[in-house]
N, C-alpha and C. Protein backbone atom coordinates (compact mmCIF):
# COMPACT_ATOMS: atom_id res chain seq x y z
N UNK A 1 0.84 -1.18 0.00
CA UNK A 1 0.00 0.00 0.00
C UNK A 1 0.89 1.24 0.00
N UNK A 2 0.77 2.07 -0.63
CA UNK A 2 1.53 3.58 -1.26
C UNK A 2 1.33 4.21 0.69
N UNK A 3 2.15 4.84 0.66
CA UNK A 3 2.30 5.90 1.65
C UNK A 3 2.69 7.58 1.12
N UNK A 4 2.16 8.59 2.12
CA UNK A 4 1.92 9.26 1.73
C UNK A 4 3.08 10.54 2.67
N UNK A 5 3.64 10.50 2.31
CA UNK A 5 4.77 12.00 3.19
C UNK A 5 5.01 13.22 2.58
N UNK A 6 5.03 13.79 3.71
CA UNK A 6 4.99 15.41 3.22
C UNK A 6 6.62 16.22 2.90
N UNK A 7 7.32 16.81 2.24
CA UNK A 7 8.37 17.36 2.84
C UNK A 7 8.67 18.86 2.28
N UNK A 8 9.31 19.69 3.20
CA UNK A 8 8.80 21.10 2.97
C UNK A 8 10.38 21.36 2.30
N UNK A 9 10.09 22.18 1.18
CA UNK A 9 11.71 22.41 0.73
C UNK A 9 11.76 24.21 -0.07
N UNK A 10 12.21 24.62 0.04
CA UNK A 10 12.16 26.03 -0.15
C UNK A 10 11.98 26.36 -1.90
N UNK A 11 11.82 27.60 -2.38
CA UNK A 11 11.38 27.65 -3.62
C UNK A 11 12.33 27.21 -4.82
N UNK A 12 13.57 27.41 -4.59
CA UNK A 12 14.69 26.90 -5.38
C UNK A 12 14.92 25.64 -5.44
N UNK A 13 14.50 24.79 -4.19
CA UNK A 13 14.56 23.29 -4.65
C UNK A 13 13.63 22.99 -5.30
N UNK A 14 12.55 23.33 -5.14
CA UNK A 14 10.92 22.87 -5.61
C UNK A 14 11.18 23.25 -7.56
N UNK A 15 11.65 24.25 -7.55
CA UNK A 15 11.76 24.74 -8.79
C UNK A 15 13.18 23.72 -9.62
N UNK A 16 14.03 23.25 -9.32
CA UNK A 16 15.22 21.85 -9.45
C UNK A 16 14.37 20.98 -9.68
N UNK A 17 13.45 20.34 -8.28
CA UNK A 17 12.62 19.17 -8.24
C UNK A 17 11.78 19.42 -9.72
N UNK A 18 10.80 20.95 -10.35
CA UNK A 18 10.12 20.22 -11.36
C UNK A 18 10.88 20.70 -12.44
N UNK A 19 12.03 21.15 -12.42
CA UNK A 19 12.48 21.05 -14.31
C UNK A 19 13.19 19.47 -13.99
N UNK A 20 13.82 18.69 -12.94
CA UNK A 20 14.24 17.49 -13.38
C UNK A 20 12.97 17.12 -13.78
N UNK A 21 12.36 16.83 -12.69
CA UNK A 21 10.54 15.62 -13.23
C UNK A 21 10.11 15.92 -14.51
N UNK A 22 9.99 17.59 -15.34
CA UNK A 22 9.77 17.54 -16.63
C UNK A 22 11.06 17.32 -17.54
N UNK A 23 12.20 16.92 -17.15
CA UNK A 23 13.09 15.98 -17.94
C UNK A 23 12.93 15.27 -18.43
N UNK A 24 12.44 14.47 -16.89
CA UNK A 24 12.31 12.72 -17.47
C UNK A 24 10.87 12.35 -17.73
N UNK A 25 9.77 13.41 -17.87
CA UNK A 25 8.55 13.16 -17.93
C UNK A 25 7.61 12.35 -16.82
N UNK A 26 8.15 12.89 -15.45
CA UNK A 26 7.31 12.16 -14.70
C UNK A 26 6.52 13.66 -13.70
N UNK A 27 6.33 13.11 -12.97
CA UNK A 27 5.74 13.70 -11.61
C UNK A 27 6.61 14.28 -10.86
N UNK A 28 6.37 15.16 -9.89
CA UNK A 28 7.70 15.74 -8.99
C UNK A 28 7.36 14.58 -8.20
N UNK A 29 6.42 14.16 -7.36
CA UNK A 29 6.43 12.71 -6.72
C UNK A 29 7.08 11.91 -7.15
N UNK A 30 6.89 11.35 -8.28
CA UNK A 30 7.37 10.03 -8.97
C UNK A 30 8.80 10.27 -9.22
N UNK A 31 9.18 11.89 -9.70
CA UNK A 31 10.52 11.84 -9.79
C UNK A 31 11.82 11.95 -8.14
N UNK A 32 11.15 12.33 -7.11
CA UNK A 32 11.85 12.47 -6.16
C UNK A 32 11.75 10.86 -5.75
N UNK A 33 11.19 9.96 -5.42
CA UNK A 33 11.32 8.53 -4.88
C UNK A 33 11.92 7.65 -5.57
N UNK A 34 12.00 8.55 -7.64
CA UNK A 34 12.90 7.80 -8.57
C UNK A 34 14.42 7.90 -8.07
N UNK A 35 14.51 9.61 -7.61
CA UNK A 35 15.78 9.92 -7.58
C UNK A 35 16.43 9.60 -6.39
N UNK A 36 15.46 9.46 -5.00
CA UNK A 36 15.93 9.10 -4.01
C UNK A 36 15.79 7.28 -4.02
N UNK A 37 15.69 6.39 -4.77
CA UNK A 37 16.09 5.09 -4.95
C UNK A 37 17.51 4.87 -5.52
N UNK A 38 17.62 5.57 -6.10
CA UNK A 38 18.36 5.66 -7.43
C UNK A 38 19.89 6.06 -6.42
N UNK A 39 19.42 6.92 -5.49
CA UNK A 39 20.50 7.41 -4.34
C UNK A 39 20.72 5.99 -3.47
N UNK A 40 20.03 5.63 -3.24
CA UNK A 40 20.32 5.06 -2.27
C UNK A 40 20.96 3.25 -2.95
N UNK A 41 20.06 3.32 -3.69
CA UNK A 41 20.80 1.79 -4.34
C UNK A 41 22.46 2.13 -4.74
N UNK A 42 22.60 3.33 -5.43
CA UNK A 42 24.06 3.59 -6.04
C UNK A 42 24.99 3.79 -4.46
N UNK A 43 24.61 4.37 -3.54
CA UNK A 43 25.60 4.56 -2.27
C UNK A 43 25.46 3.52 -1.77
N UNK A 44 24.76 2.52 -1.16
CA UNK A 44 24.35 1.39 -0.66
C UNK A 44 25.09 0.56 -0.86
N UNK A 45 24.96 -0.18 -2.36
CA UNK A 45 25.47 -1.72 -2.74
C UNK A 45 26.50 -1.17 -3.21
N UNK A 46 27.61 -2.50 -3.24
CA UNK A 46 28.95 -2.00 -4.02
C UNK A 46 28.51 -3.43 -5.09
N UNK A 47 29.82 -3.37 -6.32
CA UNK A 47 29.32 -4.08 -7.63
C UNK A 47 30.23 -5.20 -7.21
N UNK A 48 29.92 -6.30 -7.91
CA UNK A 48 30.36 -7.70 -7.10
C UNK A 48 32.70 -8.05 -7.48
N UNK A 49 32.35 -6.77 -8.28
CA UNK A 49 34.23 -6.30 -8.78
C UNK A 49 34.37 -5.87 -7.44
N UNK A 50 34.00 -4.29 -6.90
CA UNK A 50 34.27 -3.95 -6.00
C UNK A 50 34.14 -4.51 -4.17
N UNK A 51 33.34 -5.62 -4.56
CA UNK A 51 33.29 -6.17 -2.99
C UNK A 51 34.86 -7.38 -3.15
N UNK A 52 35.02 -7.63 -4.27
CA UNK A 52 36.34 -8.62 -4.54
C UNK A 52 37.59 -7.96 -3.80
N UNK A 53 37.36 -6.38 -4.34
CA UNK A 53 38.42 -5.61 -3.85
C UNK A 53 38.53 -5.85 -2.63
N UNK A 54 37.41 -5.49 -2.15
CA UNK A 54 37.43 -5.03 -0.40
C UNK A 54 38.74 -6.92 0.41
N UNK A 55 37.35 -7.55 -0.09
CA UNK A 55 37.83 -8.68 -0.07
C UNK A 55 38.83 -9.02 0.25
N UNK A 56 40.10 -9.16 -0.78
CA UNK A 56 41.06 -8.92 -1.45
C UNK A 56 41.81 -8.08 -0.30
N UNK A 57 41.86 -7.26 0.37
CA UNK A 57 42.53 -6.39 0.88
C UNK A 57 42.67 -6.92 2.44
N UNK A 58 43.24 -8.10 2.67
CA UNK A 58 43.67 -8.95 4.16
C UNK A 58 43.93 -7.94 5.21
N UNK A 59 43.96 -6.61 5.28
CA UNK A 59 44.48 -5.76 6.24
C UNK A 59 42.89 -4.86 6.45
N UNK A 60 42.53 -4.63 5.67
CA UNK A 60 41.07 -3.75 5.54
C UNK A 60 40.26 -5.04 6.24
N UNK A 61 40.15 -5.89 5.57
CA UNK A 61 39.41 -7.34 6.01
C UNK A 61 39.52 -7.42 7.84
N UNK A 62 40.61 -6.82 7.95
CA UNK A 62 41.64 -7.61 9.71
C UNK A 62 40.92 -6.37 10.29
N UNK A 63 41.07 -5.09 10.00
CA UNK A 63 40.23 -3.71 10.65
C UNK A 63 38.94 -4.04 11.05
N UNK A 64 38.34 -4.33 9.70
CA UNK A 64 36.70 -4.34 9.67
C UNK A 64 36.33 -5.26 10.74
N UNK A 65 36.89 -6.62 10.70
CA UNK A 65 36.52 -7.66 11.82
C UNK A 65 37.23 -7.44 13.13
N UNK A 66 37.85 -6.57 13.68
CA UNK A 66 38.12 -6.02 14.92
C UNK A 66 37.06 -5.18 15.43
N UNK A 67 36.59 -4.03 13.70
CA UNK A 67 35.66 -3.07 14.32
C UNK A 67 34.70 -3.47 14.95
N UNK A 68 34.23 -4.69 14.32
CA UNK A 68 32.71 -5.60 14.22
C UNK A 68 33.13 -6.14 15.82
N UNK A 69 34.10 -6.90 16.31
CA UNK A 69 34.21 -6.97 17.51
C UNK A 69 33.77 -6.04 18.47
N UNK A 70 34.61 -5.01 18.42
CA UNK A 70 34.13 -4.23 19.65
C UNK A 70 32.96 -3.85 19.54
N UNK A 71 32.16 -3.46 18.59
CA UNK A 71 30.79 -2.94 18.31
C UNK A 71 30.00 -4.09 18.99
N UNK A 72 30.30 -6.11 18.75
CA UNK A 72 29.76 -6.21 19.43
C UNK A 72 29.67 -6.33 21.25
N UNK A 73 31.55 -6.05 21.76
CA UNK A 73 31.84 -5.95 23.08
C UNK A 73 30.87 -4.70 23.07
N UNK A 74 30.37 -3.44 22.76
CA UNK A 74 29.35 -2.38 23.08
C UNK A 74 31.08 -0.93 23.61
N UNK A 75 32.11 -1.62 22.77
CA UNK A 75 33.16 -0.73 22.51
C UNK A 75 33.44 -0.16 21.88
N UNK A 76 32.57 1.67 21.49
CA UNK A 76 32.09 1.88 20.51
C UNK A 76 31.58 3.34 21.07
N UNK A 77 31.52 4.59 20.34
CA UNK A 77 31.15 5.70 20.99
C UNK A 77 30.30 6.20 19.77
N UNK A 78 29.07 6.69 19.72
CA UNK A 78 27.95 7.61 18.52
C UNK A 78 28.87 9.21 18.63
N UNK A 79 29.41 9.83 17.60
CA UNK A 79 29.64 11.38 17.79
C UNK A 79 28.57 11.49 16.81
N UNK A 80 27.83 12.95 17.08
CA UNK A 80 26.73 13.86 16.36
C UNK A 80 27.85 14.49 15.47
């Protein structure tokens, strides 16, 4: 079922938001949930080359699984 959110953005974005949407011929709706998928899949996943890398990298690998340790000892601080 579609959900429905509001978000308030000043006149210069709103005016960005509809010359992209009449770019690509959609909706300013349809084009902001296009563009914010589109964000989030591209920052999100890495491509199955680039997870080889990570992979691949025995010292990055040795960090990451220390970090993952202490995070789960609760050794670990949030900065704002």
């Amino acid at each position: 079922m579609s959900k429905t959110i509001t978000i308030r953005v000043n006149d210069n974005i709103y005016e960005l938001f509809k010359k992209a949407a009449s770019g690509d011929r959609r909706s300013i709706s349809n084009y902001i949930e296009y563009a914010t998928l589109s964000h989030i899949t591209n920052e999100t996943y890495v491509s199955d080359e680039e997870m080889e890398e990570i992979l691949s990298d025995s010292e990055l690998v040795k960090t990451l699984d220390k970090g993952l340790e202490n995070i789960k000892k609760g050794k670990y601080k949030i900065v704002d």
